[in-house]
Protein backbone atom coordinates (compact mmCIF):
# COMPACT_ATOMS: atom_id res chain seq x y z
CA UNK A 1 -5.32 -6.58 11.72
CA UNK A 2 -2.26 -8.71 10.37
CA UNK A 3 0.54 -9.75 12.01
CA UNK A 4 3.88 -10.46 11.83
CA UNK A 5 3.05 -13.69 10.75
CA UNK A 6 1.21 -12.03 7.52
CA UNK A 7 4.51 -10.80 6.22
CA UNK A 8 5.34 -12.77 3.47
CA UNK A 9 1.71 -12.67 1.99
CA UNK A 10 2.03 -8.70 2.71
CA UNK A 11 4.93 -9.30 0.28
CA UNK A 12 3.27 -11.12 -2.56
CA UNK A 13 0.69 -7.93 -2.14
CA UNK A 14 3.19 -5.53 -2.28
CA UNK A 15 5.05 -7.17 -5.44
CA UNK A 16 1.57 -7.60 -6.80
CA UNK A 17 1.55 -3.68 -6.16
CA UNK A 18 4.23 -2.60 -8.58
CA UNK A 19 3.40 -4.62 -10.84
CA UNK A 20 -0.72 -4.18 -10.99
CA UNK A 21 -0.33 -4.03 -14.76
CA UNK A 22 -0.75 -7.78 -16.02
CA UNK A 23 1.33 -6.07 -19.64
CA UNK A 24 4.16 -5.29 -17.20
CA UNK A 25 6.67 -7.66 -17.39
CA UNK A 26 7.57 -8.82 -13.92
CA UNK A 27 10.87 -9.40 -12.26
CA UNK A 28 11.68 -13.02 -10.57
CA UNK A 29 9.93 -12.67 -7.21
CA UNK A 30 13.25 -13.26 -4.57
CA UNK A 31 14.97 -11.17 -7.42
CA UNK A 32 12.69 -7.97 -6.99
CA UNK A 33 13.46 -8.07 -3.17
CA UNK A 34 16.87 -8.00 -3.06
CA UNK A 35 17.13 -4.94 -4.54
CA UNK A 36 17.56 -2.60 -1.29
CA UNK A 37 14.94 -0.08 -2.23
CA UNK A 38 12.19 -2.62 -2.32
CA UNK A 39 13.70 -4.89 0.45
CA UNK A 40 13.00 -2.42 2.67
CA UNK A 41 9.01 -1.74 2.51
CA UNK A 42 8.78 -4.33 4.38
CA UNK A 43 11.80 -4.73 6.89
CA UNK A 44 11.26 -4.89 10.32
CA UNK A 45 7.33 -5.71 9.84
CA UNK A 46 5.64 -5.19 13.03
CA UNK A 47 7.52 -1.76 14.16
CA UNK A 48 5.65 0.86 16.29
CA UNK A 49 2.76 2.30 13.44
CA UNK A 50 2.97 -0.63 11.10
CA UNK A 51 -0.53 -1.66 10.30
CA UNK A 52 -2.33 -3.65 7.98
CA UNK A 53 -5.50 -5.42 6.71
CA UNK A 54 -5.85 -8.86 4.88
CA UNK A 55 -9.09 -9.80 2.95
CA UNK A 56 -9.75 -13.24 2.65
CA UNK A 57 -12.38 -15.51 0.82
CA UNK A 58 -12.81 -19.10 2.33
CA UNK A 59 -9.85 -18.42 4.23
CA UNK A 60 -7.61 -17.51 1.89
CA UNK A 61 -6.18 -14.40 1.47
CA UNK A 62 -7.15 -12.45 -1.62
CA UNK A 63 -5.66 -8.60 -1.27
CA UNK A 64 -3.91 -6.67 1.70
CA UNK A 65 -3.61 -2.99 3.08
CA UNK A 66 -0.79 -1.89 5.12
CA UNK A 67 0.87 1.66 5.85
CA UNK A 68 3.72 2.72 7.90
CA UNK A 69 6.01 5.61 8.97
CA UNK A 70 8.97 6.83 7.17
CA UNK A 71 11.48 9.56 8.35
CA UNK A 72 13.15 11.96 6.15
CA UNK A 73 16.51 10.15 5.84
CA UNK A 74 14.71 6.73 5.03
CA UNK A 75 11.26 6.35 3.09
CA UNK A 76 9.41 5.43 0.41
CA UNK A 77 8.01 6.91 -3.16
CA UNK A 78 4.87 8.70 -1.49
CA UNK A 79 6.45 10.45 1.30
CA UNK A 80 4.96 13.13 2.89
CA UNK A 81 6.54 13.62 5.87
CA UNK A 82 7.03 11.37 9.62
CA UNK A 83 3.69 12.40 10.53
CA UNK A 84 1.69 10.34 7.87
CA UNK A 85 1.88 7.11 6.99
CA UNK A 86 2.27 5.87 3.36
CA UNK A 87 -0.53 3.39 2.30
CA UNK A 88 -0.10 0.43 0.22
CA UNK A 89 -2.08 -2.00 -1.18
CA UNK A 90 -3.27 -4.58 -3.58
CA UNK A 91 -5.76 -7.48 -4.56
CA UNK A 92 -5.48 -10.73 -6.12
CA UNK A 93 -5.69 -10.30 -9.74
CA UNK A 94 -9.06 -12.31 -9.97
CA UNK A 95 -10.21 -10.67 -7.14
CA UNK A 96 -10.08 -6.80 -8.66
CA UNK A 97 -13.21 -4.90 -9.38
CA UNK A 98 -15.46 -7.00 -6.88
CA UNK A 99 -15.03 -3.70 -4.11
CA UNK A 100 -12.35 -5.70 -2.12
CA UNK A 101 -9.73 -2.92 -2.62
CA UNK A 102 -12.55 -0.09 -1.58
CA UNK A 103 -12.65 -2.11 1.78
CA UNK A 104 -9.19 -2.93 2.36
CA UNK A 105 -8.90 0.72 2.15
CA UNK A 106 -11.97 1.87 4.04
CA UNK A 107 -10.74 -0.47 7.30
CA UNK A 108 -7.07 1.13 7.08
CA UNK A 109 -8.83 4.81 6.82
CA UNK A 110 -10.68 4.40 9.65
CA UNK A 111 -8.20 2.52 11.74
CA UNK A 112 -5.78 5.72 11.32
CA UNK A 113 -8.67 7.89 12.41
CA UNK A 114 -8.89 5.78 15.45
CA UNK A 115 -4.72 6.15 15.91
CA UNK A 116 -5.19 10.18 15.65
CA UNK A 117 -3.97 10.05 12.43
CA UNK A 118 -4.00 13.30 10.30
CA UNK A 119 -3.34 12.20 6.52
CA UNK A 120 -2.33 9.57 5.17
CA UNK A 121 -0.15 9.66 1.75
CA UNK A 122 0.17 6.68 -1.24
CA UNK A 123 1.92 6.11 -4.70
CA UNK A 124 0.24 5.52 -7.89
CA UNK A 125 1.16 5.13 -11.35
CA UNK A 126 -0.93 7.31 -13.61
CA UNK A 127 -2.12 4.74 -15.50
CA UNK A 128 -3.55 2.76 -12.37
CA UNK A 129 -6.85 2.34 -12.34
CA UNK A 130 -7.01 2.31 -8.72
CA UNK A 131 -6.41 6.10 -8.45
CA UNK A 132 -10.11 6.33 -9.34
CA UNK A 133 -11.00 4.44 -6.44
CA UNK A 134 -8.27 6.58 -4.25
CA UNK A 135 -9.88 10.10 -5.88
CA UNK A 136 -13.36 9.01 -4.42
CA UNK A 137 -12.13 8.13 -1.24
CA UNK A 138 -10.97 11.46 -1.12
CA UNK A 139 -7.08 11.47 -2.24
CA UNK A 140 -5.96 14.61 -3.69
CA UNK A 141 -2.95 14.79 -5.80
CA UNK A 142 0.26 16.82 -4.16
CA UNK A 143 3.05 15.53 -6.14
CA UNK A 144 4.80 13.70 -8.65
CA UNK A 145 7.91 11.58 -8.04
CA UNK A 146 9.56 9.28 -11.65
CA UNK A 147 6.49 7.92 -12.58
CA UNK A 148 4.66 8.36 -10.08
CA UNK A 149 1.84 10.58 -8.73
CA UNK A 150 2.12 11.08 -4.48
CA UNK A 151 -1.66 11.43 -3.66
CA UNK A 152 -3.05 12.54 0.03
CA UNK A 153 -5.95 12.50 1.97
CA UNK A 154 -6.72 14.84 4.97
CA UNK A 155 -8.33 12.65 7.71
């Protein structure tokens, strides 16, 4: 499991997150997390429920999976509700397709069943083709938020 000491790589995953789509045209980097919505994904790394996964190759990390509580005066895009955490997560551009993202999220599924965990809830763009992968791990879709679909899986 990562660390506090993971944090800024857990937010080069999470800006690689939003903008999966190498078409999209991205932001400047320090820019993007200034912007209080975004800033605070990641504040205060390490608080009770935070948890997250790095992959590496050759010691080097290639992708990350994290998830944490929100509450319902301060949360993120695929709320649910305080009892399930909302999953992130992303690879390395060259990494994608090679099953990393499958694991990253297999390892964070079963360390929430280990936690007593009930569901756990994420936020995908339609056009993502990672909500395959999420829709055969078992994410259903319950909502739709902008442009964005919340999905769920029951644990």
């Amino acid at each position: 499991m990562a660390t506090k000491l993971d944090l800024p790589y857990l937010k080069e995953m999470l800006f690689e997150a939003f903008f999966w789509n190498p078409e999209m045209e991205r932001p400047n980097y320090h820019e993007f997390f200034t912007h209080p919505e975004f800033k605070k994904l990641l504040a205060e790394w390490g608080r009770s429920g935070d948890k997250a996964a790095i992959a590496e190759v050759e010691n080097k990390p290639i992708g990350a999976a994290w998830y944490r509580f929100w509450t319902e005066k301060n949360h993120s895009y695929g709320f649910i509700d305080s009892e399930t955490p909302e999953l992130g997560i992303a690879v390395d551009s060259s990494f994608r397709s090679q099953g990393i993202g499958r694991a990253l999220l297999c390892d964070l599924i079963e360390v929430a069943r280990n936690e007593g965990i009930k569901t756990i809830s994420l936020s995908v763009n339609p056009d993502n083709f990672a909500k395959e992968l999420y829709g055969k791990e078992g994410f259903v879709k319950v909502g739709e938020s902008g442009t964005s679909w919340t999905l769920l899986l029951y644990l």
